[in-house]
Every structure is written in C-alpha cells, then in structure tokens.
C-alpha atoms as a PDB file:
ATOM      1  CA  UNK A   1     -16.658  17.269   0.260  1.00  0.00           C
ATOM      2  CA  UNK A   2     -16.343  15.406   3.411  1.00  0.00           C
ATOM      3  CA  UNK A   3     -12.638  16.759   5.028  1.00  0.00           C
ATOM      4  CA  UNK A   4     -12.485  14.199   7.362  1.00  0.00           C
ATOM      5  CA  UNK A   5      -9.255  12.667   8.390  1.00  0.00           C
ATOM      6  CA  UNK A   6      -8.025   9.338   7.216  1.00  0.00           C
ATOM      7  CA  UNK A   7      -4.900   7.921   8.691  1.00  0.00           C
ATOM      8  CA  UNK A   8      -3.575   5.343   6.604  1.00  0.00           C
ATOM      9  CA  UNK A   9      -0.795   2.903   8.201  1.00  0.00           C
ATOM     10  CA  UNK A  10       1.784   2.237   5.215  1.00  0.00           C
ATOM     11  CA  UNK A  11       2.669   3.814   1.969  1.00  0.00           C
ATOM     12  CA  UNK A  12       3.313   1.713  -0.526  1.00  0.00           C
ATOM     13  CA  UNK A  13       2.448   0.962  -3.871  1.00  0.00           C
ATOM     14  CA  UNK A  14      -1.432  -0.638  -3.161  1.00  0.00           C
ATOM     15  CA  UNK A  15      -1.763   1.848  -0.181  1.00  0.00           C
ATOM     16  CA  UNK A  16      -0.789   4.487  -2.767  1.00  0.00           C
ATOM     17  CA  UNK A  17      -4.253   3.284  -4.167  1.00  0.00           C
ATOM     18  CA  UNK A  18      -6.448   3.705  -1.598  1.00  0.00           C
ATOM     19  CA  UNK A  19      -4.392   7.050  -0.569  1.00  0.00           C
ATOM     20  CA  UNK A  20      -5.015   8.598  -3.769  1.00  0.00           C
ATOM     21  CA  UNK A  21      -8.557   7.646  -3.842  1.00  0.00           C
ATOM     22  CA  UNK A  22      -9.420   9.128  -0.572  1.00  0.00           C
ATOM     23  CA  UNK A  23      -7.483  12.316  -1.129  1.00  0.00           C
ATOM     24  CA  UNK A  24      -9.599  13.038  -4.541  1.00  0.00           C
ATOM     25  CA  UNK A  25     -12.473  12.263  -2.873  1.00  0.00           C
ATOM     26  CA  UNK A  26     -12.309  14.860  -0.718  1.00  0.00           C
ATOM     27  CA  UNK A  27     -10.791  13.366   2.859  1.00  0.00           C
ATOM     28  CA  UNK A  28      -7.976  14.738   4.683  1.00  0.00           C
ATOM     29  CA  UNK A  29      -5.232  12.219   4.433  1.00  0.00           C
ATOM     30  CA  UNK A  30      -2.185  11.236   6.772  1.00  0.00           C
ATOM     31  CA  UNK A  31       0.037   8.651   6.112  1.00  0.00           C
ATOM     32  CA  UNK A  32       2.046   6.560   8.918  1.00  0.00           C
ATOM     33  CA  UNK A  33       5.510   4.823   7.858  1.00  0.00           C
ATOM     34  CA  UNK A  34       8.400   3.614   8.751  1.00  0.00           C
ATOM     35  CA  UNK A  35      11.623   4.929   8.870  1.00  0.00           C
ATOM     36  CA  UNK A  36      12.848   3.036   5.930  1.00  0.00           C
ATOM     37  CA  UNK A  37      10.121   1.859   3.091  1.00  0.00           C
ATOM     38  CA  UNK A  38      10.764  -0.932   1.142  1.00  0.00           C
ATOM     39  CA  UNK A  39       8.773  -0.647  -1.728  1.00  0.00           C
ATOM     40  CA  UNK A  40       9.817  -1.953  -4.897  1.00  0.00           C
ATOM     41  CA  UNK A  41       6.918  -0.123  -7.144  1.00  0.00           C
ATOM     42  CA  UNK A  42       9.005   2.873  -5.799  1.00  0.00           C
ATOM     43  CA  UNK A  43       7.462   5.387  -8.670  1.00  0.00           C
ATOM     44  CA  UNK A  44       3.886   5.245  -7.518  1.00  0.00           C
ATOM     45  CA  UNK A  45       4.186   4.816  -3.548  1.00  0.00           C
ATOM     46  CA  UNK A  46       3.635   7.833  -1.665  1.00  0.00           C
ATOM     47  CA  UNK A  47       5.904   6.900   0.834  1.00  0.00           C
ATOM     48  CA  UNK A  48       9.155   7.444  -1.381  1.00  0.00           C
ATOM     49  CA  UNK A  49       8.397  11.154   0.128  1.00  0.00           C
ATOM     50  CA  UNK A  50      10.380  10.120   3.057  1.00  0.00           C
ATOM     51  CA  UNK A  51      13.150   9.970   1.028  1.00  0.00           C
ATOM     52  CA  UNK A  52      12.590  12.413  -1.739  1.00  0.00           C
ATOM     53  CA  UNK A  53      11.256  14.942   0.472  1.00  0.00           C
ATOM     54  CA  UNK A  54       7.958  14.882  -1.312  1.00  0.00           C
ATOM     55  CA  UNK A  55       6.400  12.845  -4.370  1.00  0.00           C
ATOM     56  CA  UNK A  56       4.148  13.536  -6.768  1.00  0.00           C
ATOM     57  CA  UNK A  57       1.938  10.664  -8.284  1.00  0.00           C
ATOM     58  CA  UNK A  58      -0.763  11.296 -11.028  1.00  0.00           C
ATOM     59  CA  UNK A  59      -1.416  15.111  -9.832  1.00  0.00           C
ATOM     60  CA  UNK A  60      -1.233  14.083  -5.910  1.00  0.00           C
ATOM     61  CA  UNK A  61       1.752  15.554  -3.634  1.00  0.00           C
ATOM     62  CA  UNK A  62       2.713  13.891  -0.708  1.00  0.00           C
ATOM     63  CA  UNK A  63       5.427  15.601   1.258  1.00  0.00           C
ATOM     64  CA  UNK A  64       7.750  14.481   4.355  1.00  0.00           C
ATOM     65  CA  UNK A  65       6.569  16.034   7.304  1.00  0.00           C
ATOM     66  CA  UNK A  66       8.506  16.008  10.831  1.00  0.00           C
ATOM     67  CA  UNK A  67       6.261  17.410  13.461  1.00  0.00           C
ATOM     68  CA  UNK A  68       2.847  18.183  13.664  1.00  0.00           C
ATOM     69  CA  UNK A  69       3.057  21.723  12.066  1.00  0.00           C
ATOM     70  CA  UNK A  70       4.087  20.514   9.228  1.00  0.00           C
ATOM     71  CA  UNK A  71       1.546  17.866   8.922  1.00  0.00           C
ATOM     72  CA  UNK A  72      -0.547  20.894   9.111  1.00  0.00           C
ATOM     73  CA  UNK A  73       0.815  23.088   6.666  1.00  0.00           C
ATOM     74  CA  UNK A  74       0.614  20.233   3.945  1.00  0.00           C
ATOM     75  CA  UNK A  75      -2.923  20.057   4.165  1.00  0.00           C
ATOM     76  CA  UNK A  76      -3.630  23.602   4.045  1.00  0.00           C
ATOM     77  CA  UNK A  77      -1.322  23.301   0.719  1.00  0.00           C
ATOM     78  CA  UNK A  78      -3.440  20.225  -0.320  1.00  0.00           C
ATOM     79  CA  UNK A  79      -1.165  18.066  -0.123  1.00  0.00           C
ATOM     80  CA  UNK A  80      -0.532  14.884   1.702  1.00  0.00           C
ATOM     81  CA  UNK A  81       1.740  14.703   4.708  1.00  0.00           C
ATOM     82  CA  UNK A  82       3.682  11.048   5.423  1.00  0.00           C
ATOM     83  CA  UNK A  83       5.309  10.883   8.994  1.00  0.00           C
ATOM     84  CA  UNK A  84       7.621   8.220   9.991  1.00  0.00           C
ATOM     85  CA  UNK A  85       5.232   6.622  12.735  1.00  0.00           C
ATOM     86  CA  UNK A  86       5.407   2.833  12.349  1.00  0.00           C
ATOM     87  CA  UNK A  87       3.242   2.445  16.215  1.00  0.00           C
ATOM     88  CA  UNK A  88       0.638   5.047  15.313  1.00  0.00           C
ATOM     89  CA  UNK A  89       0.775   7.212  17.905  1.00  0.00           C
ATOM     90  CA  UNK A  90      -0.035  10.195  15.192  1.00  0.00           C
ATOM     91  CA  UNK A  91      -3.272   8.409  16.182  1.00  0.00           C
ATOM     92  CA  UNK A  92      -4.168   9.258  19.551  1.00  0.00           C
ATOM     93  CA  UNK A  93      -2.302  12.625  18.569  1.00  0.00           C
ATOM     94  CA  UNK A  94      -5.481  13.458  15.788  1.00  0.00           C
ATOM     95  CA  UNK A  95      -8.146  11.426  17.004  1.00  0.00           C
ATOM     96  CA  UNK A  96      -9.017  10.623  13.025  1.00  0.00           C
ATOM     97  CA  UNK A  97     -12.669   9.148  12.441  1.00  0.00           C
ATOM     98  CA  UNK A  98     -11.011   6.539  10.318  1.00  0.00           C
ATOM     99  CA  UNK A  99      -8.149   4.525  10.381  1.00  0.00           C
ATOM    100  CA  UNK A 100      -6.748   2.111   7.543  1.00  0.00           C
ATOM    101  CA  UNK A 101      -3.667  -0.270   7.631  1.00  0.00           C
ATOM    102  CA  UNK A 102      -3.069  -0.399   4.749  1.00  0.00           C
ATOM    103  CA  UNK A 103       0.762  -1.815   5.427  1.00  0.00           C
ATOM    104  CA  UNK A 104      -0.060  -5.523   3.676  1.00  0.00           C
ATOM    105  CA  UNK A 105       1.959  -7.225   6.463  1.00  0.00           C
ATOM    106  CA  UNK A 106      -0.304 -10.589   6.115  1.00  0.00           C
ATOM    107  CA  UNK A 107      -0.507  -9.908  10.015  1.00  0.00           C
ATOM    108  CA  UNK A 108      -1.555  -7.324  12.176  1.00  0.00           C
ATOM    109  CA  UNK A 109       0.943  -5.126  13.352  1.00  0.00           C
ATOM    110  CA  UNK A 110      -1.168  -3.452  16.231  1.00  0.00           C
ATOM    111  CA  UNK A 111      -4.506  -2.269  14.448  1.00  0.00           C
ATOM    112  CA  UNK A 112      -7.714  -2.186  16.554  1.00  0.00           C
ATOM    113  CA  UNK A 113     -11.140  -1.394  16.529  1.00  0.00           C
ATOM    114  CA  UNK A 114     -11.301   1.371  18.665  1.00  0.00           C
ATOM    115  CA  UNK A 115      -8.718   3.583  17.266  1.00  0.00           C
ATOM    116  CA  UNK A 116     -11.175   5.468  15.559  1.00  0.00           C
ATOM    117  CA  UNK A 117     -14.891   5.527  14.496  1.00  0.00           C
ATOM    118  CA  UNK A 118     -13.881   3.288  11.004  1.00  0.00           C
ATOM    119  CA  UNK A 119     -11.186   1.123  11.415  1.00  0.00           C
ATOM    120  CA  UNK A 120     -10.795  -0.347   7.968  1.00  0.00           C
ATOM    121  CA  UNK A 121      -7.481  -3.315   6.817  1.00  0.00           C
ATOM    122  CA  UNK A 122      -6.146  -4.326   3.909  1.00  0.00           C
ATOM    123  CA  UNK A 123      -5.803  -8.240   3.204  1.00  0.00           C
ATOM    124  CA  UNK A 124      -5.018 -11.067   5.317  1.00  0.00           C
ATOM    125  CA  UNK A 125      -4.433 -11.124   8.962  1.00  0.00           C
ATOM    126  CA  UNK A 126      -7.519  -9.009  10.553  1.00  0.00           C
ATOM    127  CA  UNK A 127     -10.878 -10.141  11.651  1.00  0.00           C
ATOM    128  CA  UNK A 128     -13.857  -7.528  10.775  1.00  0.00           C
ATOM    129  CA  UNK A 129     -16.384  -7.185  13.500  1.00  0.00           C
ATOM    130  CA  UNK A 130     -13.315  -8.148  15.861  1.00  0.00           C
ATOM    131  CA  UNK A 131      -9.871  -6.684  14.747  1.00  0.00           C
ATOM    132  CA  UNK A 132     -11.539  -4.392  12.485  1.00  0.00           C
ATOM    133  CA  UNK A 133     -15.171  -2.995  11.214  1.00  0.00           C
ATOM    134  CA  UNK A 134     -14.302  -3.939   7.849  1.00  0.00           C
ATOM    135  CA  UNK A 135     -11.485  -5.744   5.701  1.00  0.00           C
ATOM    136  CA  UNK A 136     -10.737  -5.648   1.962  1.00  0.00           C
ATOM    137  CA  UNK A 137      -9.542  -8.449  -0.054  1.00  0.00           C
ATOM    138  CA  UNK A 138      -6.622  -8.067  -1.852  1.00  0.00           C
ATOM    139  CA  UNK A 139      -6.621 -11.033  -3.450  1.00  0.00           C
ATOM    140  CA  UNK A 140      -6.732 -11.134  -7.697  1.00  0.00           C
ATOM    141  CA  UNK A 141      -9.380 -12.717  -9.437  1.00  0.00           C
ATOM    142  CA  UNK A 142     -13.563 -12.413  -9.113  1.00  0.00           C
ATOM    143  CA  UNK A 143     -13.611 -10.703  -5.039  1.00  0.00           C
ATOM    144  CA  UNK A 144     -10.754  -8.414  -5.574  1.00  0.00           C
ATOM    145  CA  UNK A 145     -11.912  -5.108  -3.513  1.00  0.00           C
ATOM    146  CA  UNK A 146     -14.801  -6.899  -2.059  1.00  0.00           C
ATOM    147  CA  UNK A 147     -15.983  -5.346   1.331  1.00  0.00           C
ATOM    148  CA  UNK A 148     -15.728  -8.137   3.988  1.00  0.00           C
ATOM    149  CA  UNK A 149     -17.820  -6.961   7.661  1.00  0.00           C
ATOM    150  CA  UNK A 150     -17.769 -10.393   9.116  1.00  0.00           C
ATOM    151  CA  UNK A 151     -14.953 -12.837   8.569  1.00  0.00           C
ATOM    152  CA  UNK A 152     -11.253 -12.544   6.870  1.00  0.00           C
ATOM    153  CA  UNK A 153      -9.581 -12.029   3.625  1.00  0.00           C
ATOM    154  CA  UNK A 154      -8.479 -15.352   1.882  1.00  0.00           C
ATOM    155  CA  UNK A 155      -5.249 -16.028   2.635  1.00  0.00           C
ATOM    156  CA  UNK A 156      -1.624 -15.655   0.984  1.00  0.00           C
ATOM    157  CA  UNK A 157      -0.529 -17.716  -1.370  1.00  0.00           C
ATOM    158  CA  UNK A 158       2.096 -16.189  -2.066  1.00  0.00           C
ATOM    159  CA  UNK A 159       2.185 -16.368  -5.861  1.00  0.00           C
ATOM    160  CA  UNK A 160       1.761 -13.360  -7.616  1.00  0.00           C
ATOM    161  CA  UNK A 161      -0.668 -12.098 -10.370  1.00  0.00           C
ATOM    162  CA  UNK A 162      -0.632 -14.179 -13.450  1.00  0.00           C
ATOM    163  CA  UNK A 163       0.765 -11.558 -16.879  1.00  0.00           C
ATOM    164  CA  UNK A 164       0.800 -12.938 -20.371  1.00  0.00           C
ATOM    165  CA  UNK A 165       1.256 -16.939 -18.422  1.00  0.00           C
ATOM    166  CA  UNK A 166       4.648 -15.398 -16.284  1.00  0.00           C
ATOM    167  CA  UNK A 167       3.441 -15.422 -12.207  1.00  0.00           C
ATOM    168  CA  UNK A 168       6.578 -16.550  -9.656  1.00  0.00           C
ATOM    169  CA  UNK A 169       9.024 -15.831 -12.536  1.00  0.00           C
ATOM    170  CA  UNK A 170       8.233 -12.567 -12.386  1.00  0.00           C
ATOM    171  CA  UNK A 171       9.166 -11.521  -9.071  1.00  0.00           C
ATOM    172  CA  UNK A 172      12.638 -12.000  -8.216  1.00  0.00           C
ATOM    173  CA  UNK A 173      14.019 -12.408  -4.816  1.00  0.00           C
ATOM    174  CA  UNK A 174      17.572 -11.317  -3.077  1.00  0.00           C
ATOM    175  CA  UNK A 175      20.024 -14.369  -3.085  1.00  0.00           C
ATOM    176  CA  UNK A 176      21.497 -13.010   0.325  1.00  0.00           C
ATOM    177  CA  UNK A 177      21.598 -10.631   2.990  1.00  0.00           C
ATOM    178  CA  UNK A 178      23.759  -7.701   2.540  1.00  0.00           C
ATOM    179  CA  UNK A 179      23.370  -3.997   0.512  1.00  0.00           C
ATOM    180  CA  UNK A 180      21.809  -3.955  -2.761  1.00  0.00           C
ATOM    181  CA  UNK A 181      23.531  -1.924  -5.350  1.00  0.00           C
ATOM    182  CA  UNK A 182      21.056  -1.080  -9.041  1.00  0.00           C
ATOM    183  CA  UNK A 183      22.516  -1.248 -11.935  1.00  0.00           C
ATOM    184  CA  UNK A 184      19.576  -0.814 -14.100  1.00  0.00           C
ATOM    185  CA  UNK A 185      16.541   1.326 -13.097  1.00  0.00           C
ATOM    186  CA  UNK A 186      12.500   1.281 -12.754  1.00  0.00           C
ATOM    187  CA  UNK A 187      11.454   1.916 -16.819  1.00  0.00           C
ATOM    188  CA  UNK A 188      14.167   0.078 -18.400  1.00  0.00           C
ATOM    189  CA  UNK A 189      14.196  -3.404 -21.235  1.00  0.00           C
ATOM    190  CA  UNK A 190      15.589  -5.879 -19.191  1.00  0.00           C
ATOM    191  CA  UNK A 191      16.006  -9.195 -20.838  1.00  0.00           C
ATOM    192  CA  UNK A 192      16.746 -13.279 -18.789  1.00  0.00           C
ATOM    193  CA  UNK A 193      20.021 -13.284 -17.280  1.00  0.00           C
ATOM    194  CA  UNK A 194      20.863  -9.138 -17.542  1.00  0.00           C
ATOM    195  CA  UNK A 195      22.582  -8.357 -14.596  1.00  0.00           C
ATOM    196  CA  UNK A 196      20.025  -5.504 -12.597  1.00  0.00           C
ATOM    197  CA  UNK A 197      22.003  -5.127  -9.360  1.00  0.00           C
ATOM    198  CA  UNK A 198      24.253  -6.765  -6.846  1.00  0.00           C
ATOM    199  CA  UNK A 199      23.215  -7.729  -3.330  1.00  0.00           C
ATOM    200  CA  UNK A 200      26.507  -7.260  -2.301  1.00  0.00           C
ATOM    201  CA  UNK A 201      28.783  -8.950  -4.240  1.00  0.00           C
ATOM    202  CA  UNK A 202      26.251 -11.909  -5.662  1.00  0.00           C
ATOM    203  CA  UNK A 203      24.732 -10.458  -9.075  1.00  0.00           C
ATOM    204  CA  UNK A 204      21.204 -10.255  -9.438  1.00  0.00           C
ATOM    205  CA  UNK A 205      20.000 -11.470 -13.105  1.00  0.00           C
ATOM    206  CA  UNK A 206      16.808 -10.218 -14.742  1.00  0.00           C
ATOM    207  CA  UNK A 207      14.473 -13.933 -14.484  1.00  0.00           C
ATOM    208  CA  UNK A 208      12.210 -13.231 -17.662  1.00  0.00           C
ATOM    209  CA  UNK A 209      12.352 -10.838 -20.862  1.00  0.00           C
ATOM    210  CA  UNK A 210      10.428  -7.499 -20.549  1.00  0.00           C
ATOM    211  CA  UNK A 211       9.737  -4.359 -18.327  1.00  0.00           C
ATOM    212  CA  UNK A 212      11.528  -3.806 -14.995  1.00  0.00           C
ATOM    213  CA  UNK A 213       8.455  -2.785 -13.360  1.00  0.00           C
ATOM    214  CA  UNK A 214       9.730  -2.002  -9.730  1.00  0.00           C
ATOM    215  CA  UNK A 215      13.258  -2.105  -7.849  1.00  0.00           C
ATOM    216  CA  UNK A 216      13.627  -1.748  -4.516  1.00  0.00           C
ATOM    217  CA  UNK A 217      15.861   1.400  -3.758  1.00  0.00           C
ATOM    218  CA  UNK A 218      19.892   1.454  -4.347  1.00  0.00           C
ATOM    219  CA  UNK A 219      21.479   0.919  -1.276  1.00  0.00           C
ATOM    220  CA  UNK A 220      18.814  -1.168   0.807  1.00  0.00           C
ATOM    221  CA  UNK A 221      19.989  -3.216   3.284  1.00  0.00           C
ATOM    222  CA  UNK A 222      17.975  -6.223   3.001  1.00  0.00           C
ATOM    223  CA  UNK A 223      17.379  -9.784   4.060  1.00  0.00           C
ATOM    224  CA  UNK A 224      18.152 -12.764   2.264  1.00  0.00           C
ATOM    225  CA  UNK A 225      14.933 -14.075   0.023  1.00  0.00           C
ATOM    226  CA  UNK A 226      13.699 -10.318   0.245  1.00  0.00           C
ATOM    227  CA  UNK A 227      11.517  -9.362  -2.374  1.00  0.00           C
ATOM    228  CA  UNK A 228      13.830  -7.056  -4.709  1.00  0.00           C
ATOM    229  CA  UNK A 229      12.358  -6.489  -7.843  1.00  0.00           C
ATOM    230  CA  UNK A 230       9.125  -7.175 -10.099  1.00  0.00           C
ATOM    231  CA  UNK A 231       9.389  -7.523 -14.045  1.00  0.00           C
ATOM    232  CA  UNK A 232       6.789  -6.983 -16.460  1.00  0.00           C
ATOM    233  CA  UNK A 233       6.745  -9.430 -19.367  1.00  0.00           C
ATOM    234  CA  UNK A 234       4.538  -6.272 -21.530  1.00  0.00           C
ATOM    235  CA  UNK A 235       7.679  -4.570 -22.645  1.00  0.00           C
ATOM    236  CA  UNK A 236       5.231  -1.881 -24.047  1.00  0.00           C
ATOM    237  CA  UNK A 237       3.852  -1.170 -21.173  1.00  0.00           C
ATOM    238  CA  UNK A 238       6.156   1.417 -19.413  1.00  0.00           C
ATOM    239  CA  UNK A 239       3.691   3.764 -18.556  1.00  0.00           C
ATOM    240  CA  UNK A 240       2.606   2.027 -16.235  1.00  0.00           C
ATOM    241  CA  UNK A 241       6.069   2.332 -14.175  1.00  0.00           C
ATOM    242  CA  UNK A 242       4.630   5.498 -13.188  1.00  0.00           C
ATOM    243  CA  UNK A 243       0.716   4.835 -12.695  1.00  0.00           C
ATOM    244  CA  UNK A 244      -1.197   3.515  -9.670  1.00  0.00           C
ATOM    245  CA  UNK A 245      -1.970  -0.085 -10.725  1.00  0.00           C
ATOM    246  CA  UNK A 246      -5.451  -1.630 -11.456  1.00  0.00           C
ATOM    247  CA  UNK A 247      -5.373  -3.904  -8.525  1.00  0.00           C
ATOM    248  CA  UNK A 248      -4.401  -0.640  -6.295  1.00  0.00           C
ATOM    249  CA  UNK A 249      -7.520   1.180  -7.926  1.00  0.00           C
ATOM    250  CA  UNK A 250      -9.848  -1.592  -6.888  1.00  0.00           C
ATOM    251  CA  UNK A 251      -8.860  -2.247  -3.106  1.00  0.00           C
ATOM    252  CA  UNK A 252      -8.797   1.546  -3.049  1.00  0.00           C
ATOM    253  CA  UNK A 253     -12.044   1.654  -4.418  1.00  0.00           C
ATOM    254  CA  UNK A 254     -13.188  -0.842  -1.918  1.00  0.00           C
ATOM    255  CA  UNK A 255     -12.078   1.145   0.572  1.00  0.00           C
ATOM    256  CA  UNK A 256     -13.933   4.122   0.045  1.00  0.00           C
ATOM    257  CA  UNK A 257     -17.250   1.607  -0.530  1.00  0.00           C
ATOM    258  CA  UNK A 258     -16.981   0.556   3.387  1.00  0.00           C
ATOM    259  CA  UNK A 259     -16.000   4.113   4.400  1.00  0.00           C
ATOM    260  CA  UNK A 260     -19.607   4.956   2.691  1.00  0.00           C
ATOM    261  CA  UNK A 261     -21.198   2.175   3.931  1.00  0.00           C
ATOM    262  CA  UNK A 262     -20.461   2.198   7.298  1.00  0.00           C
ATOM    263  CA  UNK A 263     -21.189   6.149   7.106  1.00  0.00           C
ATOM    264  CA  UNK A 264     -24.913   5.498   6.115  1.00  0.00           C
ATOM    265  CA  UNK A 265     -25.716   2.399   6.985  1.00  0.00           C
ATOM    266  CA  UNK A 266     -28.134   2.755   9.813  1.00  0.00           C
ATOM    267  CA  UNK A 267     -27.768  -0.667  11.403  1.00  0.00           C
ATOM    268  CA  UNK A 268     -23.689  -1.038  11.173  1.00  0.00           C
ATOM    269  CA  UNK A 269     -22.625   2.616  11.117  1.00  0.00           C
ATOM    270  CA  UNK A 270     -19.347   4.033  13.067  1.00  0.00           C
ATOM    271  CA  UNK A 271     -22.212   3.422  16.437  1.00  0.00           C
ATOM    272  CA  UNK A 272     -22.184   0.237  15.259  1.00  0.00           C
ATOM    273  CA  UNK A 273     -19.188  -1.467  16.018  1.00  0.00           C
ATOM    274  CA  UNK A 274     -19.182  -4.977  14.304  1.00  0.00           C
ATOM    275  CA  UNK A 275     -22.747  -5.400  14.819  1.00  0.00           C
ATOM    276  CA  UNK A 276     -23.042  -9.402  13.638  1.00  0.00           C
ATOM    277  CA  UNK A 277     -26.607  -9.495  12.480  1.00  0.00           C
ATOM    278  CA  UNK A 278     -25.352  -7.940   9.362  1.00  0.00           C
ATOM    279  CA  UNK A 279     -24.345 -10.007   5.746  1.00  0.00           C
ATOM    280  CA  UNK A 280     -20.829 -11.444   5.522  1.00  0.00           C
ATOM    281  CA  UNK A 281     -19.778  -8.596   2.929  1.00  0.00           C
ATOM    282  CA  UNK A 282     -20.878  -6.493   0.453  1.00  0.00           C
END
C-alpha cells in the first residue's frame, strides 16, 4: 500500500503493537534495540528475535538481522528485521520518512524532530511540536491512543492497569540485584506465595492467584526493584500469553492515526513541522 519505512526505537510488548499494525498496513518496518531486551511480555515482543533468532507473533516474523544486507533480505521475505541499535544510527543509515520511539522509557533517550519527515513517541517524556510532531498517550482509561500535536502525555503514575480490582499486586518486582533464575514459565497457574524464580538466591513468590502473564527471561541480570514479572488474576485467560494486548492495539492504532494525519493534513503535514496554530490533539 504505502512501503514506506518506519523505524521504530524499541521492541517490546506495546511497541509490538504499533509494529504489527504498521507492518499489516502495508509500511516497511525496522526495529532498533538494544543488545539485551528486557521485556517481561516476552511471547508477544518482537524483540525476543534478538535472542531467538526470529519470532513470530500472530502471523508477523521478525528476524535478527546483523548488517544491512540482512535488514534487506528480511523485507524482501516480508518480514521484519530488529537490529541491535540502541543510538539510532540505522537512522541516518536509511533516511526513513518516519521515526517512532516507541521504547516507553518515561524520558527521551535521544529522539528528535528532524530525524525524519514524522517523528512520532510513545508516552511520557516528549513534547509534540518540539521533541516530536506528535505523541501518543499510553495512559489507560478514556484518552488511551489519543493523538497529542501540541503538549505531552499525562504522566506516570506508576500503577498499573486495574484487572478484576488487582493493580500494584499484580506486578511483582526483583527483591535484589543479581541473576534471575525461572522456575515456572509465561502460560502457567501460579497461585500467592508459589515460588516462580530466584533472583539469585532470594526466592521470588507469585503475589496474587492466577495467570503468569509475563516473566522476564531466565538468566537476566537485573537491578534490584526491577520489574520481573506480571500476573493475571483471569486464570482463563491464557491465550492471551501469546496475543498483542488491547492497550498495545490502541496506541498502535493511534499511531497509524497521526502517521495519516500528518500525511494529509494540509496545514500540519511532514512540511509542517509542529506548526502551533493547529488543535491540541485529535
């Protein structure tokens, strides 16, 4: 349809979203990492392909690629090339129209408006019409996706979504620093006080009933009070272990709104450039 390149900065599980939108809507896609992703929704982030070698996420392939040929020859395969590129300069390699960071930092991490004709970010910690043209909130609840061209995203409060009345107790943090070792995996029943890893030698305990939802990956060296693991109190629910999440769908789908927009709209198009006669968002 359109076959113009993307470059999205991170590859995890609400990138993934936005990723897999673009990709089916007909954009040539290139994702940037780091060298080691920390995901914890490990099943549906694209950027497990630095590990894996390639992963494949509701029909979509994204594969490992090293050097520029090989970014090359996974597009002409259709699929989706991730490169371990964590200062962007696959950027001034490409010269994409449109650039998203979509790496949820809560700060930016170098992203500016002139990288590319549509600079687009992802949550808190970017300006549009100064950092960016546009930013997407990421927030849950009535503006979740909403396209923001003047302004910022609210900011984070740190608590996650609310599931069946479980929010903080859902998400459970590392008790030190040191290598985490899984003992149960993304999928499985877990039920309060189950042991699901070791951070060394300090045992990890499961903090509700219900669905291990995401894990970050065995063998992590992490930080102490690192995000490790997310639990799903709908024990039914294991599907979606393994399917791009509904807050992922909308940002995504914001995403591709502002693309549009910014595309056709004749007086804040990629000439444009944070023109500030123009509404707040959209």
């Amino acid at each position: 349809m359109f076959n113009e390149l993307v470059i999205v900065r991170g590859g995890g599980d609400i990138a993934s979203g936005t990723i897999q939108k673009l990709h089916r809507s007909g954009f040539k896609v290139l994702i940037l990492e780091v060298s080691t992703p920390t995901s914890i929704r490990r099943t549906v982030c694209f950027s497990e392909a630095i590990y894996e070698g390639q992963i494949t996420i509701e029909g979509i392939t994204s594969i490992y690629a090293c050097n520029v040929k090989e970014v090359k020859k996974a597009w002409l395969e259709n699929k989706i090339p991730v490169v371990v590129d964590p200062n962007g300069l696959y950027i001034d390699v490409f010269k994409p129209q449109i650039v998203v960071d979509a790496i949820l930092a809560k700060k930016n991490l170098g992203t500016t408006m002139d990288m590319a004709d549509i600079t687009i970010a992802l949550g808190p910690g970017f300006e549009a019409g100064k950092d960016v043209h546009a930013v997407i909130e990421t927030m849950r609840g009535h503006n979740l996706g909403r396209v923001i061209l003047e302004g910022c995203a609210k900011k984070n409060t740190g608590v996650p979504g609310n599931i069946m009345g479980y929010s903080k107790e859902r998400v459970i943090y590392s008790p030190c620093a040191g290598i985490i070792r899984n003992v149960r995996n993304i999928g499985d029943i877990v039920e309060v006080n189950d042991i699901i890893a070791y951070v060394d030698d300090m045992e990890v305990k499961a903090s509700i009933n219900g669905l291990l939802r995401g894990i970050i990956r065995n063998g992590s060296n992490i930080t102490a009070k690192f995000k490790i693991a997310d639990i799903d109190p709908r024990a039914t629910e294991k599907e979606n272990c393994y399917t791009i999440s509904d807050k992922a769908r909308s940002i995504g789908g914001g995403v591709l709104e502002a693309i549009l927009y910014l595309k056709n709209n004749k007086n804040y198009g990629v000439c444009g450039y944070g023109r500030k006669d123009i509404k707040r968002s959209i």
